[in-house]
ModelCIF file with pLDDT and N, C-alpha, C, O atoms, coordinates in Angstrom:
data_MODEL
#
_entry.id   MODEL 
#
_entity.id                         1 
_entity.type                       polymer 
_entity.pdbx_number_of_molecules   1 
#
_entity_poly.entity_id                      1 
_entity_poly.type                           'polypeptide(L)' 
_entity_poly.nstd_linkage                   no 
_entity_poly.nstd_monomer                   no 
_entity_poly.pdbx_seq_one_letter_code       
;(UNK)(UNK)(UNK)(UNK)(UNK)(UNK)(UNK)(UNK)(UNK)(UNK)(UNK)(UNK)(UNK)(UNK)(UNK)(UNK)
(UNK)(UNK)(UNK)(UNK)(UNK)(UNK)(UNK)(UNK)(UNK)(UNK)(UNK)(UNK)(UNK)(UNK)(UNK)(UNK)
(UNK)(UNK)(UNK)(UNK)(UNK)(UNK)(UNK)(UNK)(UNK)
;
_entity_poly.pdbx_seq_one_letter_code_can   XXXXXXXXXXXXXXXXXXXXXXXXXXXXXXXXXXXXXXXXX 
_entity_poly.pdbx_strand_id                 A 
#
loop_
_entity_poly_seq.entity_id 
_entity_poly_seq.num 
_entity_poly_seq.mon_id 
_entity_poly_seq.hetero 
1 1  UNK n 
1 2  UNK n 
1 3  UNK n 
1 4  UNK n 
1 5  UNK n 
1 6  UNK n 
1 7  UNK n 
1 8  UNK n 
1 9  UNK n 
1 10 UNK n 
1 11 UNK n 
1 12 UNK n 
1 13 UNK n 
1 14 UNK n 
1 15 UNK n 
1 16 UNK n 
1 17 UNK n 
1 18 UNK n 
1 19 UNK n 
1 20 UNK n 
1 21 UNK n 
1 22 UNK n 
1 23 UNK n 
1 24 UNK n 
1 25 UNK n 
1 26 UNK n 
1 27 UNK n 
1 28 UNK n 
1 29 UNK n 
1 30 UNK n 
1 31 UNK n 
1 32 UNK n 
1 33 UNK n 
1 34 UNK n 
1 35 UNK n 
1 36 UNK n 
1 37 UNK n 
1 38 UNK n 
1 39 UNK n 
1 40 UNK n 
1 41 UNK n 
#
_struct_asym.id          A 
_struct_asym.entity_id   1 
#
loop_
_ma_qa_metric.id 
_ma_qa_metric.mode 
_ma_qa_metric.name 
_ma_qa_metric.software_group_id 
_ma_qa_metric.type 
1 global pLDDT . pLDDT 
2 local  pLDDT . pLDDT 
#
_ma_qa_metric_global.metric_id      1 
_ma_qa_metric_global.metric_value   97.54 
_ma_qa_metric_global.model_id       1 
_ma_qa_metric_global.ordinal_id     1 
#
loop_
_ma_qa_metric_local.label_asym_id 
_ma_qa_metric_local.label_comp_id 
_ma_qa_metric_local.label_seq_id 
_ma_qa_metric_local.metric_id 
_ma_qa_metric_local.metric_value 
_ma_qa_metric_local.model_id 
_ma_qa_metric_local.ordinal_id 
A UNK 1  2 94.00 1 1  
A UNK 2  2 96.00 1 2  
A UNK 3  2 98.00 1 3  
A UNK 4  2 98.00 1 4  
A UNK 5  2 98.00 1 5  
A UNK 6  2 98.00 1 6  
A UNK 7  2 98.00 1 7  
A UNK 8  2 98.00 1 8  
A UNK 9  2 98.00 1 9  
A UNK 10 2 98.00 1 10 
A UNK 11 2 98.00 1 11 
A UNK 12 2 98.00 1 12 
A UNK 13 2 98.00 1 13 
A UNK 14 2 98.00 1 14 
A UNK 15 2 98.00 1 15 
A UNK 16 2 98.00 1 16 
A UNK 17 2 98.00 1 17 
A UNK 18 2 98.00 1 18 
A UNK 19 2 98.00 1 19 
A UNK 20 2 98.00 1 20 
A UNK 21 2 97.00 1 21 
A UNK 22 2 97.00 1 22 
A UNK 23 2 96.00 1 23 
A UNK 24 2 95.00 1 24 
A UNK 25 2 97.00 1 25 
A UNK 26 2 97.00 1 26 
A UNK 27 2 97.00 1 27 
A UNK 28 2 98.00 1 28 
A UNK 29 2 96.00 1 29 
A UNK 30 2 97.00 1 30 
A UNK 31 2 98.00 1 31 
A UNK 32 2 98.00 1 32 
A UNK 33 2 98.00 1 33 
A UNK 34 2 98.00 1 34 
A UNK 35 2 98.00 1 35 
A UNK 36 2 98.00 1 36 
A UNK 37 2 98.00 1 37 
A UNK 38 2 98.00 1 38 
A UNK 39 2 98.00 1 39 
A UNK 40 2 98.00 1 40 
A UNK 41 2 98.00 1 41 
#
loop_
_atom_site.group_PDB 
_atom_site.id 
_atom_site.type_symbol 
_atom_site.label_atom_id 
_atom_site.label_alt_id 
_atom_site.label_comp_id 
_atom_site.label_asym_id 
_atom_site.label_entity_id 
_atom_site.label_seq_id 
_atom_site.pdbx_PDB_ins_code 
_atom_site.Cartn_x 
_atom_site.Cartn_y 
_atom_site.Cartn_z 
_atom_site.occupancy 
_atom_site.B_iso_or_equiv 
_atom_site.pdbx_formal_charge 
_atom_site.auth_seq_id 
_atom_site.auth_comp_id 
_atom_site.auth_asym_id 
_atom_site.auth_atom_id 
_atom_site.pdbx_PDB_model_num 
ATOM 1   N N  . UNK A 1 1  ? 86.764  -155.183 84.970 1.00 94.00 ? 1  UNK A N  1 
ATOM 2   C CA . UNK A 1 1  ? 86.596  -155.826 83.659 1.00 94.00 ? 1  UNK A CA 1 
ATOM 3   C C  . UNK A 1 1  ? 86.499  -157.345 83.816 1.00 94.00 ? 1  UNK A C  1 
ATOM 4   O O  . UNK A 1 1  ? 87.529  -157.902 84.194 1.00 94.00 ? 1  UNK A O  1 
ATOM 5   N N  . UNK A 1 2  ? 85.458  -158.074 83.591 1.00 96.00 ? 2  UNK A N  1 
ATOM 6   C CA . UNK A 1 2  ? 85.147  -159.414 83.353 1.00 96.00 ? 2  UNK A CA 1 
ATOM 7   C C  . UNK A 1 2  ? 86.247  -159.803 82.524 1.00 96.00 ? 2  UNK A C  1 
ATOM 8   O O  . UNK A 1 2  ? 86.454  -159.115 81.524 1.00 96.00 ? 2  UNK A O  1 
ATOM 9   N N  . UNK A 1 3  ? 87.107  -160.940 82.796 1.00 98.00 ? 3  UNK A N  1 
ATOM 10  C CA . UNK A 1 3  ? 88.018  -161.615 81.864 1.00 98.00 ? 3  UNK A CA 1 
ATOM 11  C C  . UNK A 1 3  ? 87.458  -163.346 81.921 1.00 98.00 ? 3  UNK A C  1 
ATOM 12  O O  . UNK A 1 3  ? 86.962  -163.874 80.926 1.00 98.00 ? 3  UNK A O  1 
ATOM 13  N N  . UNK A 1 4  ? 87.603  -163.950 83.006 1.00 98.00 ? 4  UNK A N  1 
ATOM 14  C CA . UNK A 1 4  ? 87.839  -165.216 83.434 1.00 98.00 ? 4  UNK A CA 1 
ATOM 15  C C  . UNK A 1 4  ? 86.828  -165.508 83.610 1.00 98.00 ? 4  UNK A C  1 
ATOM 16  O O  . UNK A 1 4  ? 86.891  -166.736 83.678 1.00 98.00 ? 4  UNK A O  1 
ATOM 17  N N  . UNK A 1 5  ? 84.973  -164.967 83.864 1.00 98.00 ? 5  UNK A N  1 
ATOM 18  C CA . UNK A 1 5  ? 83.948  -165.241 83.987 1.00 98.00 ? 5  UNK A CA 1 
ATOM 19  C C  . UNK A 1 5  ? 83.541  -165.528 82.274 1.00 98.00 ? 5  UNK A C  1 
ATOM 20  O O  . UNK A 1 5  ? 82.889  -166.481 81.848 1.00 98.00 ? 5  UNK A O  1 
ATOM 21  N N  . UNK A 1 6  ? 84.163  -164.353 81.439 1.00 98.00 ? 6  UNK A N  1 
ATOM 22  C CA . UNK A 1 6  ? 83.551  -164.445 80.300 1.00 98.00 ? 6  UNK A CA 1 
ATOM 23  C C  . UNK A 1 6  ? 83.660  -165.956 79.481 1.00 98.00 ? 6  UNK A C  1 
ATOM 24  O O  . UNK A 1 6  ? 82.716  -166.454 78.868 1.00 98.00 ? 6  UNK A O  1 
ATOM 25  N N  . UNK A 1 7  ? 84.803  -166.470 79.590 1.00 98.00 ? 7  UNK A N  1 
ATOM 26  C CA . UNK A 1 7  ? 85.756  -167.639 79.191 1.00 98.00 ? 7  UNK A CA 1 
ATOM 27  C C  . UNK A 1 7  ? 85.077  -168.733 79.613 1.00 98.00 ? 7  UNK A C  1 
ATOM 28  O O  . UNK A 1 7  ? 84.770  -169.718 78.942 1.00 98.00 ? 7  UNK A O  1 
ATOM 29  N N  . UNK A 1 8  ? 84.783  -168.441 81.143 1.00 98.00 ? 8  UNK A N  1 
ATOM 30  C CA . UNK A 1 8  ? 84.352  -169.173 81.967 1.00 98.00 ? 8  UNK A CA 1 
ATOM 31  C C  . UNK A 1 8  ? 82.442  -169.915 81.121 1.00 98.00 ? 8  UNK A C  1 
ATOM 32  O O  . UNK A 1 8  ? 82.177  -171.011 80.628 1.00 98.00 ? 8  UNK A O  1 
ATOM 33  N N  . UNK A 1 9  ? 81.557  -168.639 81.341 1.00 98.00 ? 9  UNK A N  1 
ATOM 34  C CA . UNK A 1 9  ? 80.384  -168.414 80.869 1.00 98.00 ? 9  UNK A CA 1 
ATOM 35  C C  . UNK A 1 9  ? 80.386  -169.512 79.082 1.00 98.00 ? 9  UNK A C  1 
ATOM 36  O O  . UNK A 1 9  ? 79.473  -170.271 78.758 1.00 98.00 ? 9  UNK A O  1 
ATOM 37  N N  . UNK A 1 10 ? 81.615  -169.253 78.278 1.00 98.00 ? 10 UNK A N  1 
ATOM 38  C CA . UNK A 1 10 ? 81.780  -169.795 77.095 1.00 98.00 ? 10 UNK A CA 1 
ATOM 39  C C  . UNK A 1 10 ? 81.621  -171.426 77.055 1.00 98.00 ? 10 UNK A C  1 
ATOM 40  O O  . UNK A 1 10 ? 80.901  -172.160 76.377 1.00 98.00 ? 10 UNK A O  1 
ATOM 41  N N  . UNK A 1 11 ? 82.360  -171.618 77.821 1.00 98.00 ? 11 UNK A N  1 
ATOM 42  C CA . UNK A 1 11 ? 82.722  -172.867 77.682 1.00 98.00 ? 11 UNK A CA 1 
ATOM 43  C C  . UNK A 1 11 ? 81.555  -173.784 78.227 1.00 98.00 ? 11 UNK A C  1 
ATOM 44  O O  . UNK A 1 11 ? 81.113  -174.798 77.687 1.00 98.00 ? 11 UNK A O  1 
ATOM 45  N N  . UNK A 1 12 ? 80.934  -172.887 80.066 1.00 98.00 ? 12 UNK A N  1 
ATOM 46  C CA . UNK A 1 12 ? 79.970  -174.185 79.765 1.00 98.00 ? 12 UNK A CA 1 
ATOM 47  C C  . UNK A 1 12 ? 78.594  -173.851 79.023 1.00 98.00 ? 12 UNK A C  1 
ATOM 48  O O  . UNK A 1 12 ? 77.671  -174.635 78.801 1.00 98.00 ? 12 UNK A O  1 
ATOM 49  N N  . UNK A 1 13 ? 78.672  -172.625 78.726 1.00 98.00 ? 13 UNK A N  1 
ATOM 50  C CA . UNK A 1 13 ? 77.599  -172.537 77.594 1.00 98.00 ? 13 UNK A CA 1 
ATOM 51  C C  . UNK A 1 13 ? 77.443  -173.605 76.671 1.00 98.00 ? 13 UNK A C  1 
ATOM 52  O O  . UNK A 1 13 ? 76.359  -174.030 76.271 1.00 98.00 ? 13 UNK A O  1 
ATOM 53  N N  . UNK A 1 14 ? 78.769  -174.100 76.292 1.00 98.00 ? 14 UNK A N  1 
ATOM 54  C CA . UNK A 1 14 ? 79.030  -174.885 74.678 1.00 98.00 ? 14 UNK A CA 1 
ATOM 55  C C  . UNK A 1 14 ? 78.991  -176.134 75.488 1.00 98.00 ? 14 UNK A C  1 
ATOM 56  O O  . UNK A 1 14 ? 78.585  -176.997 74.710 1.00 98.00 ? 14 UNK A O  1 
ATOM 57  N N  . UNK A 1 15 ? 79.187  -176.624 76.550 1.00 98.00 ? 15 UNK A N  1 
ATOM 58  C CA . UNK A 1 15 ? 78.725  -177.809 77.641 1.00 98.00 ? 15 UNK A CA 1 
ATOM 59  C C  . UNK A 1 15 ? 77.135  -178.430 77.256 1.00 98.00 ? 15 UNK A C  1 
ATOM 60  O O  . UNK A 1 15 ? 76.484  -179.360 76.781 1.00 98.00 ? 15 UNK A O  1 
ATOM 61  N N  . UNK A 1 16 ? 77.123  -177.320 77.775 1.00 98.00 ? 16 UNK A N  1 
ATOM 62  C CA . UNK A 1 16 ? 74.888  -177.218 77.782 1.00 98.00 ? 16 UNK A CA 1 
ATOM 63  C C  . UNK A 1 16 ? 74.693  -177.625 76.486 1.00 98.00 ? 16 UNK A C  1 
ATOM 64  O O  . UNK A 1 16 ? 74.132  -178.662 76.135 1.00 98.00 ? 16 UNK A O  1 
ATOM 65  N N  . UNK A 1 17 ? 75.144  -176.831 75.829 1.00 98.00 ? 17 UNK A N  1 
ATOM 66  C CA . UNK A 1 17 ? 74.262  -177.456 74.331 1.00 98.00 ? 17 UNK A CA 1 
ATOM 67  C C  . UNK A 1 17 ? 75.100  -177.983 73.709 1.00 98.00 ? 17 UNK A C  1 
ATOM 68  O O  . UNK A 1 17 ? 74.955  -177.688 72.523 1.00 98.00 ? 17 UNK A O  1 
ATOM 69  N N  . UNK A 1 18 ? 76.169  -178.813 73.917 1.00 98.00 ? 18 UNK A N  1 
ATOM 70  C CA . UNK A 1 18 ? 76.260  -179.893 73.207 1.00 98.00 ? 18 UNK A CA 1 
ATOM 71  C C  . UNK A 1 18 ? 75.541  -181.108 74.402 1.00 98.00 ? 18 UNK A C  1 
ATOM 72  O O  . UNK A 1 18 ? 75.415  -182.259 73.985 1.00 98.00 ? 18 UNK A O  1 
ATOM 73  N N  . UNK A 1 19 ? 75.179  -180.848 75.588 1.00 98.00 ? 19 UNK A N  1 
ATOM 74  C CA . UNK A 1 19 ? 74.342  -182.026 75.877 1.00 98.00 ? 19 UNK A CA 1 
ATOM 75  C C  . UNK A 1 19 ? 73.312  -182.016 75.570 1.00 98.00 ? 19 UNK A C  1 
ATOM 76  O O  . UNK A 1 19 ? 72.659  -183.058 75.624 1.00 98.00 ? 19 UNK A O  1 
ATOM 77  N N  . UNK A 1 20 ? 72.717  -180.747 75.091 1.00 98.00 ? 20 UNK A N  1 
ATOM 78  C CA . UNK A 1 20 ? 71.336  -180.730 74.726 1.00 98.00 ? 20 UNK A CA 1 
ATOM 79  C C  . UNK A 1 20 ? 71.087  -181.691 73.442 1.00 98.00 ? 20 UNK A C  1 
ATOM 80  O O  . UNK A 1 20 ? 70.005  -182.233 73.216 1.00 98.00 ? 20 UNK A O  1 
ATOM 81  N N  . UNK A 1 21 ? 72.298  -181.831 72.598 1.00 97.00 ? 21 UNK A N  1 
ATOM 82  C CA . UNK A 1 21 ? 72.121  -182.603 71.663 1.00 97.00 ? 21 UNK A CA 1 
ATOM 83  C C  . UNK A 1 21 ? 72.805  -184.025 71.667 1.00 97.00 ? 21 UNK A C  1 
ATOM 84  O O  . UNK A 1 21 ? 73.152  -184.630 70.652 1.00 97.00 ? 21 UNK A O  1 
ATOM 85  N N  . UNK A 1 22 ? 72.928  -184.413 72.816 1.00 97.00 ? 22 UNK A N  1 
ATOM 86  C CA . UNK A 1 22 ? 73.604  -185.454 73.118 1.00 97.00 ? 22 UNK A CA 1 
ATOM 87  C C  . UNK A 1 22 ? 75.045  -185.664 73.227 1.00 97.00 ? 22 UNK A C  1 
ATOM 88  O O  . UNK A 1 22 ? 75.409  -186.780 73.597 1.00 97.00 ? 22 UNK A O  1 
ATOM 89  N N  . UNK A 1 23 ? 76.099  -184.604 72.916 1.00 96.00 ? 23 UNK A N  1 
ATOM 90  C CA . UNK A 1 23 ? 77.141  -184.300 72.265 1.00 96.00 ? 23 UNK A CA 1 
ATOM 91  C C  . UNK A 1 23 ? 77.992  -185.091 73.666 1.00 96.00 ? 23 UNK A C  1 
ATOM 92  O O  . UNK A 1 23 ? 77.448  -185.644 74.622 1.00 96.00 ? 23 UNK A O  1 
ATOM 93  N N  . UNK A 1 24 ? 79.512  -184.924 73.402 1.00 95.00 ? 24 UNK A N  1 
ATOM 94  C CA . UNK A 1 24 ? 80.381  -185.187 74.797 1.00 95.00 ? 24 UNK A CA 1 
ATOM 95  C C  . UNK A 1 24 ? 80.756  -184.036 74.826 1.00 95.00 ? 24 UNK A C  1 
ATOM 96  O O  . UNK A 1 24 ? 80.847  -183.784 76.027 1.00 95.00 ? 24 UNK A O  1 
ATOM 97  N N  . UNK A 1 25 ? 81.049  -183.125 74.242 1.00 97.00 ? 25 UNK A N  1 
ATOM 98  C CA . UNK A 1 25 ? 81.999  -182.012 74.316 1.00 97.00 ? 25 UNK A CA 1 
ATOM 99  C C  . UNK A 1 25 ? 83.168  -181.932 74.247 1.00 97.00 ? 25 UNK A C  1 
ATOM 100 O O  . UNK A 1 25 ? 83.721  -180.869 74.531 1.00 97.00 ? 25 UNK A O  1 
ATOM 101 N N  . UNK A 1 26 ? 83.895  -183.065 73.839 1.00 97.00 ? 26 UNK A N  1 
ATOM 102 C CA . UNK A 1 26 ? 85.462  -183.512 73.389 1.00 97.00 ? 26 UNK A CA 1 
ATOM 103 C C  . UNK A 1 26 ? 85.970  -182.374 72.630 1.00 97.00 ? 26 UNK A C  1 
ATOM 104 O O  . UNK A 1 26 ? 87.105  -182.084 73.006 1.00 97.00 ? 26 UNK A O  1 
ATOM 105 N N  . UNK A 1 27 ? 85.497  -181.566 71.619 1.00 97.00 ? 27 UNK A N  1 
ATOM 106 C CA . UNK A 1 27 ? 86.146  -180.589 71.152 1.00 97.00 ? 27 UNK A CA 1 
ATOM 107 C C  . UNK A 1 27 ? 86.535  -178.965 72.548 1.00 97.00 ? 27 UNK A C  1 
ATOM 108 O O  . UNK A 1 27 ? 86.780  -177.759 72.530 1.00 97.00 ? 27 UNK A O  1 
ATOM 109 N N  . UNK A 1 28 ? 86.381  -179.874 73.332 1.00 98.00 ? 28 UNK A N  1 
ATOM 110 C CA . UNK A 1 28 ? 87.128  -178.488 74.725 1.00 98.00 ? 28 UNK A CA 1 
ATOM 111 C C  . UNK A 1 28 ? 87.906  -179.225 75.243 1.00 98.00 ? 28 UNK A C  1 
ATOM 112 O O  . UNK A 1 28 ? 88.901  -178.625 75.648 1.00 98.00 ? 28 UNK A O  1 
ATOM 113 N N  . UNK A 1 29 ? 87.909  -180.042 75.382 1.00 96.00 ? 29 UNK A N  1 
ATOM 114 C CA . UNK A 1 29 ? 89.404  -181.261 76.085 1.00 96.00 ? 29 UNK A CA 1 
ATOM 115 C C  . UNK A 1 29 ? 90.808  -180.331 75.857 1.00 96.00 ? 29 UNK A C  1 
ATOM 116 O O  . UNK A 1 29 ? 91.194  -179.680 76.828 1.00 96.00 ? 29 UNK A O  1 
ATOM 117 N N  . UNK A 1 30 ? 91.215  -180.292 75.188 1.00 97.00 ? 30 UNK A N  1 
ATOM 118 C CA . UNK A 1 30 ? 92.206  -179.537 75.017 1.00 97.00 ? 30 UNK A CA 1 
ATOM 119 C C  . UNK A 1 30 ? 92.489  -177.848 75.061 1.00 97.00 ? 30 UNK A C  1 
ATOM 120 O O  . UNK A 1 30 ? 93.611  -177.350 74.969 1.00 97.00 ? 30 UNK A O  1 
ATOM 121 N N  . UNK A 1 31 ? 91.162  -177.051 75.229 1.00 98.00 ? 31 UNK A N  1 
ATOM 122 C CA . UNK A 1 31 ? 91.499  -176.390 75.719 1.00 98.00 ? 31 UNK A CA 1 
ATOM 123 C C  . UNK A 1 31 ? 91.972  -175.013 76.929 1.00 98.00 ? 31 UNK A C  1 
ATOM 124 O O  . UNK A 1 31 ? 92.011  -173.783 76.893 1.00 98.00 ? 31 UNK A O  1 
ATOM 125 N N  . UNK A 1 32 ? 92.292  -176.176 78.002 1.00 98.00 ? 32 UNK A N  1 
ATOM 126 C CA . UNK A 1 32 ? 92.959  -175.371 79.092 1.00 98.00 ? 32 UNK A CA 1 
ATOM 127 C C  . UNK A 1 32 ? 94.635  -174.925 78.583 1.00 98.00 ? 32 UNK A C  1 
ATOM 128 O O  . UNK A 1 32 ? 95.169  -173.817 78.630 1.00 98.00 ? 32 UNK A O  1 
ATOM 129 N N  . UNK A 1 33 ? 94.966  -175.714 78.292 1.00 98.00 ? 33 UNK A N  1 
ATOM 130 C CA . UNK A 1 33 ? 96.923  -176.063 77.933 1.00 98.00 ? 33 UNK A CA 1 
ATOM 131 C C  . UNK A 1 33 ? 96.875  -175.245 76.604 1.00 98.00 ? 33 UNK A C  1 
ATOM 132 O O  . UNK A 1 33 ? 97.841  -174.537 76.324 1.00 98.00 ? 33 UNK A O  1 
ATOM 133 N N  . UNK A 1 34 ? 95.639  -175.319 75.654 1.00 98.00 ? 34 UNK A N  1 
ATOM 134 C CA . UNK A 1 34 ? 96.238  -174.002 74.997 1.00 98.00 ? 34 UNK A CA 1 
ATOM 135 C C  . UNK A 1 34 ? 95.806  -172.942 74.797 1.00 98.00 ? 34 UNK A C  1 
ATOM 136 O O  . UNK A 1 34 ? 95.948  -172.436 73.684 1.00 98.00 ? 34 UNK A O  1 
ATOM 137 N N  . UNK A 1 35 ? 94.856  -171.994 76.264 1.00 98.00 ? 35 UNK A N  1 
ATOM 138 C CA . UNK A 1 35 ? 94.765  -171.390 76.919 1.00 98.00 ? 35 UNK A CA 1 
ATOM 139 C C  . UNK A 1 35 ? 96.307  -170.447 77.775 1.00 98.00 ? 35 UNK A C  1 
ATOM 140 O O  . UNK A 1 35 ? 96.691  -169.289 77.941 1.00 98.00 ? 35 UNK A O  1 
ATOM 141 N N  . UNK A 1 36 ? 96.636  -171.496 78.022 1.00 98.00 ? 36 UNK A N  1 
ATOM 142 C CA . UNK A 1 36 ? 97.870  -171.187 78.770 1.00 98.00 ? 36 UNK A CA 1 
ATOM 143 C C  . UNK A 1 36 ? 98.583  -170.836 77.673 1.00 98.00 ? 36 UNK A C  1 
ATOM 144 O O  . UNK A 1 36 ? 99.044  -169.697 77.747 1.00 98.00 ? 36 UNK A O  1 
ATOM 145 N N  . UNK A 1 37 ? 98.847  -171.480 76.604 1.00 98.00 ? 37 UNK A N  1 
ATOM 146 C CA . UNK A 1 37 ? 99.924  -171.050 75.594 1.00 98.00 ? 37 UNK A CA 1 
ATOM 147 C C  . UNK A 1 37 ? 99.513  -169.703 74.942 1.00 98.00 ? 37 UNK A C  1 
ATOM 148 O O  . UNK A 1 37 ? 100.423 -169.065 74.412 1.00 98.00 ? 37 UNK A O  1 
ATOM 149 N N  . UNK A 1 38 ? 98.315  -169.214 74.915 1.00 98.00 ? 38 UNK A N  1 
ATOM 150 C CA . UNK A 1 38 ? 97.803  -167.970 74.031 1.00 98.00 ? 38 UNK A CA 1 
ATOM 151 C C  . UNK A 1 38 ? 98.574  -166.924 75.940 1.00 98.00 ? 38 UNK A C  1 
ATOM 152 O O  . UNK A 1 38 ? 99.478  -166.089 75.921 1.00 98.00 ? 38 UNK A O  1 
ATOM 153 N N  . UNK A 1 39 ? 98.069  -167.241 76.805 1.00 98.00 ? 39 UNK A N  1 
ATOM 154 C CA . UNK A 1 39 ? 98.428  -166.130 77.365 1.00 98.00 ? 39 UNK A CA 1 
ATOM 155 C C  . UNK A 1 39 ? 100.116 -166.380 77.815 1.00 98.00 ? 39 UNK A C  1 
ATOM 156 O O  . UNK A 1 39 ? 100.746 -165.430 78.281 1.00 98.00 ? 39 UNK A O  1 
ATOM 157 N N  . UNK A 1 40 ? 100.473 -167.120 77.714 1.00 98.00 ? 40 UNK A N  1 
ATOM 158 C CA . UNK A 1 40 ? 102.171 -167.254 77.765 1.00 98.00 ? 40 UNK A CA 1 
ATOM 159 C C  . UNK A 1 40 ? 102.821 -166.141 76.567 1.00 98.00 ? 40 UNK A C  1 
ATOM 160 O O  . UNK A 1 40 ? 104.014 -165.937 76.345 1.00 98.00 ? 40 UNK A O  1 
ATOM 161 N N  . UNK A 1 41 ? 101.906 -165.653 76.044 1.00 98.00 ? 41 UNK A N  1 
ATOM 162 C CA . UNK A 1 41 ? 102.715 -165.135 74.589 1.00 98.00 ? 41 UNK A CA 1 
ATOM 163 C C  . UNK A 1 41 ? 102.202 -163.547 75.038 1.00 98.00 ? 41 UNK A C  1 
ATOM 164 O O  . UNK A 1 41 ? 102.488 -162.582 74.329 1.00 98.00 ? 41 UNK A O  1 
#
C-alpha cells in the first residue's frame, strides 16, 4: 500500500503549480510538524 509516496506525490504536485503561477508555496511550510501531530494521535 502506497502511503508516503502518495503525500509525497501531493505536495510537490502543489510545488509545480504554484510555480507555474509564480507562487512560493508558503502555504506547505508548516506542514511537516503537523504531519507529525496527525500521526502522533
Amino acid at each position: 500500500p502506497a502511503t508516503k509516496t502518495y503525500t509525497a506525490e501531493l505536495l510537490a504536485l502543489y510545488l509545480l503549480i504554484e510555480g507555474l503561477r509564480g507562487g512560493d508555496g508558503a502555504a506547505a511550510k508548516g506542514l511537516p510538524e503537523l504531519a507529525a501531530g496527525v500521526l502522533a494521535r
